[in-house]
N, C-alpha and C. Protein backbone atom coordinates (compact mmCIF):
# COMPACT_ATOMS: atom_id res chain seq x y z
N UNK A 1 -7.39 1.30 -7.42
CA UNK A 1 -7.46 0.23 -6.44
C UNK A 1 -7.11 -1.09 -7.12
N UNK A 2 -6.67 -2.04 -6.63
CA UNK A 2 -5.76 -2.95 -6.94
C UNK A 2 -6.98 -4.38 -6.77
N UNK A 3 -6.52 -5.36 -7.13
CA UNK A 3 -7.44 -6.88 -7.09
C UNK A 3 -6.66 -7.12 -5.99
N UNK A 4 -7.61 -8.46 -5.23
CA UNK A 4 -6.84 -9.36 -4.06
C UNK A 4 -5.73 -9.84 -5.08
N UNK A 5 -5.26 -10.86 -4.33
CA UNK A 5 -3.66 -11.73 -4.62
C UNK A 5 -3.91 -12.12 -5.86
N UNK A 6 -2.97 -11.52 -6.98
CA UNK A 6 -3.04 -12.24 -7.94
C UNK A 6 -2.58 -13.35 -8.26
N UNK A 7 -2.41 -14.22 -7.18
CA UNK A 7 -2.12 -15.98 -7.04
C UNK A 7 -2.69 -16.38 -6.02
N UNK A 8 -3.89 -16.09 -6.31
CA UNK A 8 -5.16 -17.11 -5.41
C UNK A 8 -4.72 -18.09 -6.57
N UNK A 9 -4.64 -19.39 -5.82
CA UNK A 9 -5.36 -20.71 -6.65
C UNK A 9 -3.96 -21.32 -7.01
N UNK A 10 -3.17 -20.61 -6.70
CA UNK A 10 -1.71 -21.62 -7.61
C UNK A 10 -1.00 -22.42 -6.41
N UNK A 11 -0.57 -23.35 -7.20
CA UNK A 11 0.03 -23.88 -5.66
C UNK A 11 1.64 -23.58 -5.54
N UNK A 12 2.34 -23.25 -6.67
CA UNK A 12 3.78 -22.60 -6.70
C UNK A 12 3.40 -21.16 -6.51
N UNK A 13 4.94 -20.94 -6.39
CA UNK A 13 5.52 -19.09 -6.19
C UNK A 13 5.68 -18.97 -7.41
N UNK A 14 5.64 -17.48 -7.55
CA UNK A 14 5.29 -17.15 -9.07
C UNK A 14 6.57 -16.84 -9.43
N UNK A 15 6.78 -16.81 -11.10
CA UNK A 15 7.88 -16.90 -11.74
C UNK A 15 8.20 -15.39 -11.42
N UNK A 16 9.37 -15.22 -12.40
CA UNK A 16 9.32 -13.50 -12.19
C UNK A 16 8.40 -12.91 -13.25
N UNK A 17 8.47 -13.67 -14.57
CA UNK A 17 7.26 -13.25 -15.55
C UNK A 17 6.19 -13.35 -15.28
N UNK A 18 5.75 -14.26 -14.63
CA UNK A 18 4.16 -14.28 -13.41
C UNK A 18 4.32 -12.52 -13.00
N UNK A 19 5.02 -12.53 -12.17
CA UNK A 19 5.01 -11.45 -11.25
C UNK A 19 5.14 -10.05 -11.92
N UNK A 20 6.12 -10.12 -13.30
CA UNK A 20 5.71 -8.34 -13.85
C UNK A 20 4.68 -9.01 -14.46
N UNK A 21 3.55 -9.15 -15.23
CA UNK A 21 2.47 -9.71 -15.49
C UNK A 21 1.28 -9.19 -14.95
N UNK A 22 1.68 -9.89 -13.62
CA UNK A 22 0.56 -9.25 -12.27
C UNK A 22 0.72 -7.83 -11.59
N UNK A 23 2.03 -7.51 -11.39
CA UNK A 23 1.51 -5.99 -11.45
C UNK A 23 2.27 -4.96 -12.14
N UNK A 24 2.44 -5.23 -13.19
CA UNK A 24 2.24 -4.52 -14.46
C UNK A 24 2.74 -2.99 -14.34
N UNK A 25 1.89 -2.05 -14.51
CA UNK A 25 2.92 -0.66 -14.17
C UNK A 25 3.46 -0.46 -12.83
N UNK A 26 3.15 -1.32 -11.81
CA UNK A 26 3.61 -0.95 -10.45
C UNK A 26 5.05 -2.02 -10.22
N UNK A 27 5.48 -2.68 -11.16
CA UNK A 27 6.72 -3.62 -10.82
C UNK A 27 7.73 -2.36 -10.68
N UNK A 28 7.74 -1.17 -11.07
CA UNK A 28 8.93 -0.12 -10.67
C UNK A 28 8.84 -0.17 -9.54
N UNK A 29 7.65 -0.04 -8.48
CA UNK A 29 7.98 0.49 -7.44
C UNK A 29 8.05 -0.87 -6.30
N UNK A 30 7.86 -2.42 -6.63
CA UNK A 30 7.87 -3.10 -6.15
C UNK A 30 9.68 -3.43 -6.32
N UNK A 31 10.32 -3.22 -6.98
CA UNK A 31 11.19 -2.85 -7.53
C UNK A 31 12.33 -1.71 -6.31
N UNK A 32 11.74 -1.11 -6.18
CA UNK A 32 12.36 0.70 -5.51
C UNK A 32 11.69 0.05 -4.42
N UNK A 33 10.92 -0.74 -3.53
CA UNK A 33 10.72 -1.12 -2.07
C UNK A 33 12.19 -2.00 -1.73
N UNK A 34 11.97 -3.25 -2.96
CA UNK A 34 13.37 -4.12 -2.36
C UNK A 34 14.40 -3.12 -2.34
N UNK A 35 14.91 -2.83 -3.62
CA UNK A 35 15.88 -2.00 -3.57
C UNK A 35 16.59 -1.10 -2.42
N UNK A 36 15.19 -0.45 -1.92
CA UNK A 36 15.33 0.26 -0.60
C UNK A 36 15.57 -0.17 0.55
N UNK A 37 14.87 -1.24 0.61
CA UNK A 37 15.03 -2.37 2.10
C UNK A 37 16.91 -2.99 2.05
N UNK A 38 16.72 -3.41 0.37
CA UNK A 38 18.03 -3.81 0.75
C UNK A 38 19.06 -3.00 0.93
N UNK A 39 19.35 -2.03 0.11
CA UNK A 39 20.34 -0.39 0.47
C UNK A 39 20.49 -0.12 1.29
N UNK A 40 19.27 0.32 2.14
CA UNK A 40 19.31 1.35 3.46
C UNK A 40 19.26 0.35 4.62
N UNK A 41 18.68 -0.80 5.00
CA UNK A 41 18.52 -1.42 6.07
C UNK A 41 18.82 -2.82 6.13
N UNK A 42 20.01 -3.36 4.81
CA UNK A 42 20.24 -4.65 4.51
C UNK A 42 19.54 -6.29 4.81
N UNK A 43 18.23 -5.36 4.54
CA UNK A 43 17.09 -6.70 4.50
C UNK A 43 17.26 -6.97 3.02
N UNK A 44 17.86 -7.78 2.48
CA UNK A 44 18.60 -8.96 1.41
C UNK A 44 17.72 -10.37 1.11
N UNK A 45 17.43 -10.60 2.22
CA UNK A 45 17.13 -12.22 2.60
C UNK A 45 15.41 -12.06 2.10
N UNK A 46 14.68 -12.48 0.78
CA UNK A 46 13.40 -12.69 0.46
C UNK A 46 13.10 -13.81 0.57
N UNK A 47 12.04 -14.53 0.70
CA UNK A 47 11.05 -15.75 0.57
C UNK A 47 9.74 -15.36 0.30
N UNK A 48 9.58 -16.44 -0.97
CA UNK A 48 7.45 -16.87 -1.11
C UNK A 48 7.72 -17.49 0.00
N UNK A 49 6.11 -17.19 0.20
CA UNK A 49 5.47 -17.66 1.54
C UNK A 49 3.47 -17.90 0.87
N UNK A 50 3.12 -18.97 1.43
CA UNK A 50 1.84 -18.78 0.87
C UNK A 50 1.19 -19.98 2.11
N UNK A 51 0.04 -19.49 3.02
CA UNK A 51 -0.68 -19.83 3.76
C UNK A 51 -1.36 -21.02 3.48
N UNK A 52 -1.62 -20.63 2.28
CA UNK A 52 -3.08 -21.58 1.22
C UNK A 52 -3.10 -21.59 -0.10
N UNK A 53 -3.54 -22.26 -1.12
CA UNK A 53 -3.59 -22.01 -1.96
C UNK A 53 -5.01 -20.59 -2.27
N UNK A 54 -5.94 -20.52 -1.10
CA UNK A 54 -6.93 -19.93 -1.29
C UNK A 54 -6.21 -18.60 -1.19
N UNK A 55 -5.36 -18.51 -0.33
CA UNK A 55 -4.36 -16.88 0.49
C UNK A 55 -3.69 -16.50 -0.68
N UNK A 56 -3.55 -17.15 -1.79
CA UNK A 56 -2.14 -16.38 -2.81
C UNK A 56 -0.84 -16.81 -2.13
N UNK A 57 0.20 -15.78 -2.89
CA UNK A 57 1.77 -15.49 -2.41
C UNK A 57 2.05 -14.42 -2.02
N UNK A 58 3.12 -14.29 -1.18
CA UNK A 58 3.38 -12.95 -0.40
C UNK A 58 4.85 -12.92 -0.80
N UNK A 59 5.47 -12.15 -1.00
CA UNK A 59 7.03 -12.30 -0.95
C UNK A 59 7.24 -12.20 0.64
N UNK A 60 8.21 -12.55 1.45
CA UNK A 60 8.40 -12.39 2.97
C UNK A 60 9.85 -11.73 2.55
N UNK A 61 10.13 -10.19 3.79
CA UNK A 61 11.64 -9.85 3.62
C UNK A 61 11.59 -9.94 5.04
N UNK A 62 12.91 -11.05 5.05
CA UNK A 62 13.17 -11.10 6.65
C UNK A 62 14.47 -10.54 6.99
N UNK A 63 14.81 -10.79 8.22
CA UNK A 63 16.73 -10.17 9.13
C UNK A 63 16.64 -11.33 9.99
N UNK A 64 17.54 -12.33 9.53
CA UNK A 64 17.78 -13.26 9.92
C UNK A 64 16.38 -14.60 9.66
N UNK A 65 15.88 -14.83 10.65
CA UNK A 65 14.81 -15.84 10.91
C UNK A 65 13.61 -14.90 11.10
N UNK A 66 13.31 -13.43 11.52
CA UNK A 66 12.68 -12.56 11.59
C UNK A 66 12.11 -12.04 10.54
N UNK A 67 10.55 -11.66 10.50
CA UNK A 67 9.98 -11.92 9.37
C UNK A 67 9.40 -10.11 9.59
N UNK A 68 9.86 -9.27 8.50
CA UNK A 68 10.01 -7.89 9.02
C UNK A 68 8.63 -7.50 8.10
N UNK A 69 8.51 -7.57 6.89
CA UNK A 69 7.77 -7.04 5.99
C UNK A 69 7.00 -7.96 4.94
N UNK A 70 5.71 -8.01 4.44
CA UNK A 70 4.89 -8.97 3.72
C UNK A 70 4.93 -7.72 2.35
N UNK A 71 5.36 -8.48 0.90
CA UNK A 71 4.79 -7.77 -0.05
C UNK A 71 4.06 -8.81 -0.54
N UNK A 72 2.69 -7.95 -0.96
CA UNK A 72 1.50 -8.86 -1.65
C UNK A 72 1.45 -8.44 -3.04
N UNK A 73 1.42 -9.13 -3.75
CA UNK A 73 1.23 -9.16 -5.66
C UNK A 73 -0.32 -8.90 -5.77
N UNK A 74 -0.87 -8.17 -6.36
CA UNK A 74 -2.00 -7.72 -6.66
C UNK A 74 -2.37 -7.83 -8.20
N UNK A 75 -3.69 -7.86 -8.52
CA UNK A 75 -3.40 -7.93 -10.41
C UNK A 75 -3.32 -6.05 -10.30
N UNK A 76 -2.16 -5.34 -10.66
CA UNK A 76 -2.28 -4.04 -11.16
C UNK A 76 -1.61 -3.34 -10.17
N UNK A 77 -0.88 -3.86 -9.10
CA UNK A 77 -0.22 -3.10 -7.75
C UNK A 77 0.40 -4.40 -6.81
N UNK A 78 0.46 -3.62 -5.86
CA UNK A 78 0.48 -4.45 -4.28
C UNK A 78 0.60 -3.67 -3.20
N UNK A 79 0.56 -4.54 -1.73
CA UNK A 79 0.10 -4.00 -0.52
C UNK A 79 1.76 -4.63 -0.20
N UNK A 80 2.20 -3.98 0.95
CA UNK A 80 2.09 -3.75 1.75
C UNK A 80 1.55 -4.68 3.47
N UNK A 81 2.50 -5.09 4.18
CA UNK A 81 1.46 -5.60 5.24
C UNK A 81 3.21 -6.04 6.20
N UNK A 82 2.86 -5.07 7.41
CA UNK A 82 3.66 -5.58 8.42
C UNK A 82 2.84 -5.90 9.95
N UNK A 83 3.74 -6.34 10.79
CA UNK A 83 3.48 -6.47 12.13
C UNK A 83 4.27 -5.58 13.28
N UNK A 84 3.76 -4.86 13.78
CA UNK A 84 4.26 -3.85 15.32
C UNK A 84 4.33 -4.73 16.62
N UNK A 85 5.27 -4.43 17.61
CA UNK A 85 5.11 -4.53 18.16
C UNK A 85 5.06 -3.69 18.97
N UNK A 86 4.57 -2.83 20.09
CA UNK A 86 4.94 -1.90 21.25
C UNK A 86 6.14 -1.11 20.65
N UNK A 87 7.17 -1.87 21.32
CA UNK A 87 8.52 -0.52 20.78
C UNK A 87 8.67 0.01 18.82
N UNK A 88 8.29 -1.07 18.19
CA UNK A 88 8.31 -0.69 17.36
C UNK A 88 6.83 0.05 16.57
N UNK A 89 5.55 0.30 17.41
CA UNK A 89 4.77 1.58 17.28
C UNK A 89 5.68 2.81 17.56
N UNK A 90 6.26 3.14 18.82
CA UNK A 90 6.48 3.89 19.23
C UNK A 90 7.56 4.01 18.22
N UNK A 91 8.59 3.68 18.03
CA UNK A 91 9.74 3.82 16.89
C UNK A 91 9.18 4.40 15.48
N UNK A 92 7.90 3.82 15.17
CA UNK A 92 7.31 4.27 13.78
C UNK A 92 6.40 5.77 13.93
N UNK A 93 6.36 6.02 15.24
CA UNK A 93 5.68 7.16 15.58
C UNK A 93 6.83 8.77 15.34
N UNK A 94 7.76 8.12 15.41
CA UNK A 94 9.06 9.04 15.57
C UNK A 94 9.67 9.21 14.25
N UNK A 95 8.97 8.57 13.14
CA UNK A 95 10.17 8.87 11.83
C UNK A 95 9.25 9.74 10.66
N UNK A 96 7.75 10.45 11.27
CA UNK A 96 7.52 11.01 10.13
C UNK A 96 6.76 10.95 9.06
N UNK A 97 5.90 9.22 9.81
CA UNK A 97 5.27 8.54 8.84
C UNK A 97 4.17 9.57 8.44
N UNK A 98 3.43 9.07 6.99
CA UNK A 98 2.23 10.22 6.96
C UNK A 98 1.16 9.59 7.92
N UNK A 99 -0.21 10.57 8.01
CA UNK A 99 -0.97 10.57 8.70
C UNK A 99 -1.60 9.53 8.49
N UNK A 100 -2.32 9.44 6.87
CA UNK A 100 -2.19 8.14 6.70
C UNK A 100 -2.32 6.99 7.25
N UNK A 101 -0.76 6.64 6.95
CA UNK A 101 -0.20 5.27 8.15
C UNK A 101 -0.27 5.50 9.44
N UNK A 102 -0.13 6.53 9.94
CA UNK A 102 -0.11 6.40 11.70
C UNK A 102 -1.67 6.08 12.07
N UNK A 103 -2.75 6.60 11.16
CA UNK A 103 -3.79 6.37 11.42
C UNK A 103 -4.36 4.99 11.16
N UNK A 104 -3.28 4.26 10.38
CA UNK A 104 -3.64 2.73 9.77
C UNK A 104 -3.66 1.90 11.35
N UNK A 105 -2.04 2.75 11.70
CA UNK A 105 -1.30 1.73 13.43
C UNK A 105 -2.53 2.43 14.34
N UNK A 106 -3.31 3.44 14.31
CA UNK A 106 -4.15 3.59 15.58
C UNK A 106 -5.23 3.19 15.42
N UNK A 107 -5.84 2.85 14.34
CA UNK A 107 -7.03 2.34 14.28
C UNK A 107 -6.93 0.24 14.69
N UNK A 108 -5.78 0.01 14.43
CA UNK A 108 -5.38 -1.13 13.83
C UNK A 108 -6.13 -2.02 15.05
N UNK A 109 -6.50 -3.71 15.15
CA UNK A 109 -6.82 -4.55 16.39
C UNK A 109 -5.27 -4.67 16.68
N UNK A 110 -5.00 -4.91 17.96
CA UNK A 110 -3.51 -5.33 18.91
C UNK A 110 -4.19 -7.07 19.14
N UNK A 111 -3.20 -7.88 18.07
CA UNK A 111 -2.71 -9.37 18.53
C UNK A 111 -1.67 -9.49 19.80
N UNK A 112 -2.26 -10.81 19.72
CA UNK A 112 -0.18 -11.12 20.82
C UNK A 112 0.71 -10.76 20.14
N UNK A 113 1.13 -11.35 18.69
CA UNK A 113 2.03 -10.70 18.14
C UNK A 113 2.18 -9.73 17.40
N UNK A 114 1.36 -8.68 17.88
CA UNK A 114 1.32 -7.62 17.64
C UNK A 114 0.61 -6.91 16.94
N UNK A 115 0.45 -5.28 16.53
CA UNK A 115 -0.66 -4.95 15.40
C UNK A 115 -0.19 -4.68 14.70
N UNK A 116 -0.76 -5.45 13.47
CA UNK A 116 -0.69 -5.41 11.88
C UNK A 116 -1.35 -4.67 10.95
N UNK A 117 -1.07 -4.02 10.36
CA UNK A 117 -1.26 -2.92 9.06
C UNK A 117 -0.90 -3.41 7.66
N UNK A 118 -2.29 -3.29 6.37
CA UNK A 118 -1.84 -3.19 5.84
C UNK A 118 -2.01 -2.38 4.64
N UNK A 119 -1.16 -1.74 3.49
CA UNK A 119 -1.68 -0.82 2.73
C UNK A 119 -1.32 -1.25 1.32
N UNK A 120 -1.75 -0.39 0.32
CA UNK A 120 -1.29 0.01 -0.90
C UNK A 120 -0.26 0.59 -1.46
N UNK A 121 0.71 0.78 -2.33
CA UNK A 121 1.76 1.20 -2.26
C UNK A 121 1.54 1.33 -3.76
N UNK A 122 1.50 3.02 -3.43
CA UNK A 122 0.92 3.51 -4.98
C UNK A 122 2.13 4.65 -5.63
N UNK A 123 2.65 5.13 -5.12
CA UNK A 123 3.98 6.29 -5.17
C UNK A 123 5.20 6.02 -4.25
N UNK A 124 6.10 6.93 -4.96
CA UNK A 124 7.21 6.52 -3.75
C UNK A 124 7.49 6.92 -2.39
N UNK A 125 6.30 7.60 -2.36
CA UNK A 125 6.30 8.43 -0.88
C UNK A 125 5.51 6.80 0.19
N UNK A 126 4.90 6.55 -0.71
CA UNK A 126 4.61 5.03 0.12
C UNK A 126 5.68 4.07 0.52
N UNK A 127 6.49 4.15 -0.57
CA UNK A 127 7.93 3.16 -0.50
C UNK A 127 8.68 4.10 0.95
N UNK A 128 8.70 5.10 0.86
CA UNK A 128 9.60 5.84 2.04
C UNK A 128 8.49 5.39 3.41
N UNK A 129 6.96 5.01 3.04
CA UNK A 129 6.68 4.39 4.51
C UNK A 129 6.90 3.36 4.84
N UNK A 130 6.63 2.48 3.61
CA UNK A 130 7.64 0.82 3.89
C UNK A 130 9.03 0.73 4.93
N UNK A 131 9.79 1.47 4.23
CA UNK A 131 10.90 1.53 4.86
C UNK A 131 11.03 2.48 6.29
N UNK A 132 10.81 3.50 6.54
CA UNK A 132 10.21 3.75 7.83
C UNK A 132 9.35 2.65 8.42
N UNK A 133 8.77 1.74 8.33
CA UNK A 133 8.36 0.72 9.15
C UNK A 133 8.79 -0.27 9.43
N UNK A 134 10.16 -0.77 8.24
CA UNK A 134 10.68 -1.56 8.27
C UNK A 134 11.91 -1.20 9.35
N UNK A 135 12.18 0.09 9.34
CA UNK A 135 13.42 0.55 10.05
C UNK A 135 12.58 0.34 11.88
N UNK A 136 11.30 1.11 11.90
CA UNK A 136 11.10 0.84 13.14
C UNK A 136 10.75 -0.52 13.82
N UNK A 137 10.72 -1.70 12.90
CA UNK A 137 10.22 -2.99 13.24
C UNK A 137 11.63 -3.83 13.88
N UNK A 138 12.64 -2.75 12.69
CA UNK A 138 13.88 -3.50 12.94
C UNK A 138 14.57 -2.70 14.54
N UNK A 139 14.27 -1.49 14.69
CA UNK A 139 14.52 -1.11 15.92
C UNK A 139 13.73 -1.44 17.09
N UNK A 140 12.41 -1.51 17.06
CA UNK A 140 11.63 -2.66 18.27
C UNK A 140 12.21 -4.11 18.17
């Protein structure tokens, strides 16, 4: 199990040496998420994003002005954290996800803008749910 944001408290985005630093054996697979997003579904376009200095940094991967997927820096990992809407539950229901995650989207509270999930991303079978969610976020 992973620490909250390992940039509580800073008021910049972290370097890239900040960032392998903070998660340490898991930068491969933070690594193999972009990689994947950008390959298979040409989400390219990253931004820090940080709420607060109390919230940490998130990397944001957006499609266009659309803000598809949150990766969070953890000390030792990271999460994981998107938003559904309606078509895109139903789209993420259809690709296979593990039980897992579908059980993350049914348990989840429903906002206006939608219900949000978020997880750990510990193997690459997690990275293949990233991207299955990212594909169905991008098809809702």
């Amino acid at each position: 199990m992973t620490e909250p944001n390992a940039f509580i408290g800073r008021a910049k985005a972290p370097s890239p040496r900040d960032l392998a630093v903070a998660l340490g054996s898991a930068r491969p697979l933070w690594d193999e998420v972009l990689e994947t997003l950008a390959a298979e579904l040409g989400l390219k376009t990253r931004e820090w994003h940080s709420y607060s200095v109390k919230a940490g940094w998130a990397l944001r991967i957006k499609k266009g002005d659309r803000n598809i997927v949150y990766l969070i820096p953890e000390t030792g990992g990271f999460s994981v954290s998107v938003v559904l809407g309606d078509k895109a539950i139903a789209a993420a229901r259809k690709t296979g996800l593990p039980a897992a995650v579908l059980d993350l989207i049914a348990g989840a509270r429903k906002y206006a803008e939608g219900t949000g999930i978020r997880f750990e991303v510990g193997n690459s079978g997690d990275v293949a749910a990233v991207r299955a969610l990212a594909a169905a976020k991008l098809a809702g």
